[in-house]
C-alpha atoms as a PDB file:
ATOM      1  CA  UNK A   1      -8.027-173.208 -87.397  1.00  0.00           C
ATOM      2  CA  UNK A   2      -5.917-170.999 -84.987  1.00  0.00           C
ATOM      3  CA  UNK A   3      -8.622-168.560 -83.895  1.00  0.00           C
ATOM      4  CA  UNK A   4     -11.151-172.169 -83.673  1.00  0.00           C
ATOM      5  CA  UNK A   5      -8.315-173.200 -81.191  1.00  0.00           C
ATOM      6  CA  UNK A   6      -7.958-170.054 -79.234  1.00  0.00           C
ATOM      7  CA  UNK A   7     -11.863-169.184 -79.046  1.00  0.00           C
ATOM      8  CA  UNK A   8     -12.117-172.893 -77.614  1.00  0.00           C
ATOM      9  CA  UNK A   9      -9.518-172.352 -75.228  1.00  0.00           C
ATOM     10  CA  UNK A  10     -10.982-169.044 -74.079  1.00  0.00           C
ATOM     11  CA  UNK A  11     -15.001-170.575 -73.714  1.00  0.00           C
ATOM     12  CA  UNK A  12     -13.103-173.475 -72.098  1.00  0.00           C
ATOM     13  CA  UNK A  13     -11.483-171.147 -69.648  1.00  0.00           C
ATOM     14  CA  UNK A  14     -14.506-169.399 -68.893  1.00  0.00           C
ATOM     15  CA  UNK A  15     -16.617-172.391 -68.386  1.00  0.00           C
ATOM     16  CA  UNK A  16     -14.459-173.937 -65.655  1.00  0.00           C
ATOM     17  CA  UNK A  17     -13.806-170.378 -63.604  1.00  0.00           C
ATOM     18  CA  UNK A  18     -17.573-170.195 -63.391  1.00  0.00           C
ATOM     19  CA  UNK A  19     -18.109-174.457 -62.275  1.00  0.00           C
ATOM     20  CA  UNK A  20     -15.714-173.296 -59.808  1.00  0.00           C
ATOM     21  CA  UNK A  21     -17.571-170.660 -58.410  1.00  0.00           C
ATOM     22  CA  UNK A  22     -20.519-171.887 -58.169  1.00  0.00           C
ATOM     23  CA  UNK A  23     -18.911-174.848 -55.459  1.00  0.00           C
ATOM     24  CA  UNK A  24     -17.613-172.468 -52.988  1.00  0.00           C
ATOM     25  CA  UNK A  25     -18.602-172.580 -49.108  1.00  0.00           C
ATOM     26  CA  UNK A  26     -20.305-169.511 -47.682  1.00  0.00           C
ATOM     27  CA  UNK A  27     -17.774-166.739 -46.342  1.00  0.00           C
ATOM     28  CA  UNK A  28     -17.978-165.236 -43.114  1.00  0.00           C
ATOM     29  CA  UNK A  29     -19.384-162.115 -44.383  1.00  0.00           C
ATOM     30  CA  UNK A  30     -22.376-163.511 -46.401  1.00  0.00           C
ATOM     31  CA  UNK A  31     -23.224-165.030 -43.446  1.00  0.00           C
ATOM     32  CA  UNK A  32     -23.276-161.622 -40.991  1.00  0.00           C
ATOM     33  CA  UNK A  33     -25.388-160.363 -43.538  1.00  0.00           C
ATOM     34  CA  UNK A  34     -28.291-162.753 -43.057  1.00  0.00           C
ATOM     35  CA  UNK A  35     -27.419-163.018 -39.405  1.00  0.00           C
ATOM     36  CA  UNK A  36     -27.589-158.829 -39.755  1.00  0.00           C
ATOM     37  CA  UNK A  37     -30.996-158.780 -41.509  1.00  0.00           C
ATOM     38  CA  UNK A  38     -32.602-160.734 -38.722  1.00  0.00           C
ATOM     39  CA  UNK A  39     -31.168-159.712 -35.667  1.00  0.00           C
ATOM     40  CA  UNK A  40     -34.159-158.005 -34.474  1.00  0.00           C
ATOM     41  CA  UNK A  41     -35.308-161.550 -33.698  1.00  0.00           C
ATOM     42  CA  UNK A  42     -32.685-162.264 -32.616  1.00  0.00           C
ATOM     43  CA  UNK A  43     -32.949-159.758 -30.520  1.00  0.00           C
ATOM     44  CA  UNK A  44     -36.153-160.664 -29.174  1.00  0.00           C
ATOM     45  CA  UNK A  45     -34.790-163.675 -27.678  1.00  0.00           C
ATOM     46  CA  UNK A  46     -32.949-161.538 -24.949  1.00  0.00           C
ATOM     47  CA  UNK A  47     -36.209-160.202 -23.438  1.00  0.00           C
ATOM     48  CA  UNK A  48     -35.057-159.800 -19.916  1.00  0.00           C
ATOM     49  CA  UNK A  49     -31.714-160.036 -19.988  1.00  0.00           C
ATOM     50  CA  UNK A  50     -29.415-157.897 -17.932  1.00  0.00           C
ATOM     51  CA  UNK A  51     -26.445-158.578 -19.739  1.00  0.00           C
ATOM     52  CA  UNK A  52     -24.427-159.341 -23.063  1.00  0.00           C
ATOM     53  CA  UNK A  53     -23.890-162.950 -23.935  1.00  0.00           C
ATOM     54  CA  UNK A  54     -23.087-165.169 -26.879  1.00  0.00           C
ATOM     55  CA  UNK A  55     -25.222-168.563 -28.269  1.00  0.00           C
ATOM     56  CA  UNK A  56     -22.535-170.035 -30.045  1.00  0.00           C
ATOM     57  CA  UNK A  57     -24.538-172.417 -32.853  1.00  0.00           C
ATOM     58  CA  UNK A  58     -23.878-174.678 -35.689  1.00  0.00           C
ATOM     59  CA  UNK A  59     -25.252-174.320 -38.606  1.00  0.00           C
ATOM     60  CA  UNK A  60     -25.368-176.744 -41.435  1.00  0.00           C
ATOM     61  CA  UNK A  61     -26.195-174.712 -44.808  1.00  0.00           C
ATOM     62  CA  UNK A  62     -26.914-176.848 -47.947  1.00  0.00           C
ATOM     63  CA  UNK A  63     -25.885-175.843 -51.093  1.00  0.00           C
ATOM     64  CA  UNK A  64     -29.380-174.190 -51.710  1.00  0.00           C
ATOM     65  CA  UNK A  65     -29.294-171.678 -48.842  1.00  0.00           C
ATOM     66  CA  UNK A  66     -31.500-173.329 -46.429  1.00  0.00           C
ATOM     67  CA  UNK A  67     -30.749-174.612 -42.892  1.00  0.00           C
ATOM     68  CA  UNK A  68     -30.778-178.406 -42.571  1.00  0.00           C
ATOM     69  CA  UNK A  69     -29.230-178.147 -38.911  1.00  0.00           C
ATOM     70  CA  UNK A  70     -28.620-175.874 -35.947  1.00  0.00           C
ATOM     71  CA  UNK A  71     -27.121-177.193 -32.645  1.00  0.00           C
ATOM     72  CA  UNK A  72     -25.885-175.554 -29.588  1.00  0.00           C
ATOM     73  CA  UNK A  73     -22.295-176.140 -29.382  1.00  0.00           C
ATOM     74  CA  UNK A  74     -21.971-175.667 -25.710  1.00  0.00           C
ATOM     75  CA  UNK A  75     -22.338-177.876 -22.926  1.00  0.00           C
ATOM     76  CA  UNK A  76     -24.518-176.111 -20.910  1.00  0.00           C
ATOM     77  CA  UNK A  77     -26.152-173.970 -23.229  1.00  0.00           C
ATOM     78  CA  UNK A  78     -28.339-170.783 -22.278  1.00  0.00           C
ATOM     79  CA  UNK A  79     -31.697-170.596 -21.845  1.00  0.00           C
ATOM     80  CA  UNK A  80     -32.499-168.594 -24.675  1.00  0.00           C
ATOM     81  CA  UNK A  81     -30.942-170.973 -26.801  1.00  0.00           C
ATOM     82  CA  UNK A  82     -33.751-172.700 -28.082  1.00  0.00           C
ATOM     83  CA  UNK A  83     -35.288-169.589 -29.182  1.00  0.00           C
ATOM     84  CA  UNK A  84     -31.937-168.507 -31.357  1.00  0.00           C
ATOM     85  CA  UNK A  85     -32.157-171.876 -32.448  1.00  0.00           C
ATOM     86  CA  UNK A  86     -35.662-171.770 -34.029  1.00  0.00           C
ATOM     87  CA  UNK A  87     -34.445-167.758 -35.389  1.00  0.00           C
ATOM     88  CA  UNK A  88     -31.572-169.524 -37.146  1.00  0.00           C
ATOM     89  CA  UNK A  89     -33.843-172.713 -38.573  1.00  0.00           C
ATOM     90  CA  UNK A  90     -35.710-169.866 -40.519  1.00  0.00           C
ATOM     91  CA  UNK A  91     -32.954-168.042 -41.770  1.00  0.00           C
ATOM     92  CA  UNK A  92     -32.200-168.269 -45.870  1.00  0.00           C
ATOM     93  CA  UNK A  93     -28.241-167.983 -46.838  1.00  0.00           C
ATOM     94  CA  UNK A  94     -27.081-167.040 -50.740  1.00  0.00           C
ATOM     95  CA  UNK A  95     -27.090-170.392 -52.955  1.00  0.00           C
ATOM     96  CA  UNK A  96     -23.328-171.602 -52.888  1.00  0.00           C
ATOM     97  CA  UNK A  97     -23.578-174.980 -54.742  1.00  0.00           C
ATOM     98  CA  UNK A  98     -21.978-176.857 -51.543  1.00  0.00           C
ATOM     99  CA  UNK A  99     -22.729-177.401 -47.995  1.00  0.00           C
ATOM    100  CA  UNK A 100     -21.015-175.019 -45.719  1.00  0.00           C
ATOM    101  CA  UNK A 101     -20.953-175.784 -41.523  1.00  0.00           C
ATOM    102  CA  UNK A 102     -20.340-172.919 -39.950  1.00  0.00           C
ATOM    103  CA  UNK A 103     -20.343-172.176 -36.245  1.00  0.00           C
ATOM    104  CA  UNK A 104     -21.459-168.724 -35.460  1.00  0.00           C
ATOM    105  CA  UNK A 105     -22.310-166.565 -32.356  1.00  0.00           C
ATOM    106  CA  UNK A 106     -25.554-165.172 -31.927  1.00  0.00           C
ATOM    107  CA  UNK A 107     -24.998-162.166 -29.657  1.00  0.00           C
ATOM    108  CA  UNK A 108     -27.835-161.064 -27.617  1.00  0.00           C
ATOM    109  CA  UNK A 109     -27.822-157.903 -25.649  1.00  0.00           C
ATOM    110  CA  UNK A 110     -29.512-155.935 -23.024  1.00  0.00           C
ATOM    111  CA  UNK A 111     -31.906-153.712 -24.002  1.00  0.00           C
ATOM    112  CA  UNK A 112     -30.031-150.923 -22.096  1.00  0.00           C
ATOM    113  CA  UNK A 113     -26.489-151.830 -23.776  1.00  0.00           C
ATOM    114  CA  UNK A 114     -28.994-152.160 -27.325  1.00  0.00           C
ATOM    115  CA  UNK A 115     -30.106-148.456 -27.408  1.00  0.00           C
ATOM    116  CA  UNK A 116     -26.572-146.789 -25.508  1.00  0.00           C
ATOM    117  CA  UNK A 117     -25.026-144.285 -27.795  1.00  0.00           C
END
């Protein structure tokens, strides 16, 4: 009867660390790494650009990885936003079993600061 006890505590134990797990918002670094893995479009958005900016975005993430909403969180936003914004629409983030808004800045660069060792 003891060891029926303690095994049920133990499988109990396990079961709820794992529910709990699976309900947490996206951390800053799993999003970078998607961000990271498609910067080259990112990127691409930048095409004549003389200098470094930032297109800060929101991003609403549902609990299956996939973008539901992206919106410029300045006032005036860039010109290149729109393009960022349809980059980010695309993007696929880790399944986190919750919705996670993040905002985030997309950081386009120069070509000349892009390839400057």
């Amino acid at each position: 009867m003891h060891r029926t006890m303690l095994a049920i505590g133990v499988i109990a134990g396990l079961c709820g660390s794992a529910a709990a797990e699976e309900v947490r918002p996206l951390t800053l670094e799993q999003v970078e790494q998607v961000v990271e893995k498609s910067d080259r479009a990112v990127q691409a958005c930048a095409r004549g650009r003389h200098d470094t900016m930032a297109v800060l975005l929101r991003l609403e993430i549902e609990a299956d990885g996939r973008v539901s909403s992206v919106q410029p969180t300045q006032d005036k936003p860039p010109a290149e936003t729109g393009c960022v914004v349809r980059v980010a629409k695309k993007l696929r983030f880790p399944e986190s079993g919750t919705h996670s808004r993040i905002d985030y800045p997309f950081m386009l660069m120069s070509k000349s600061k892009l390839f400057r060792f």
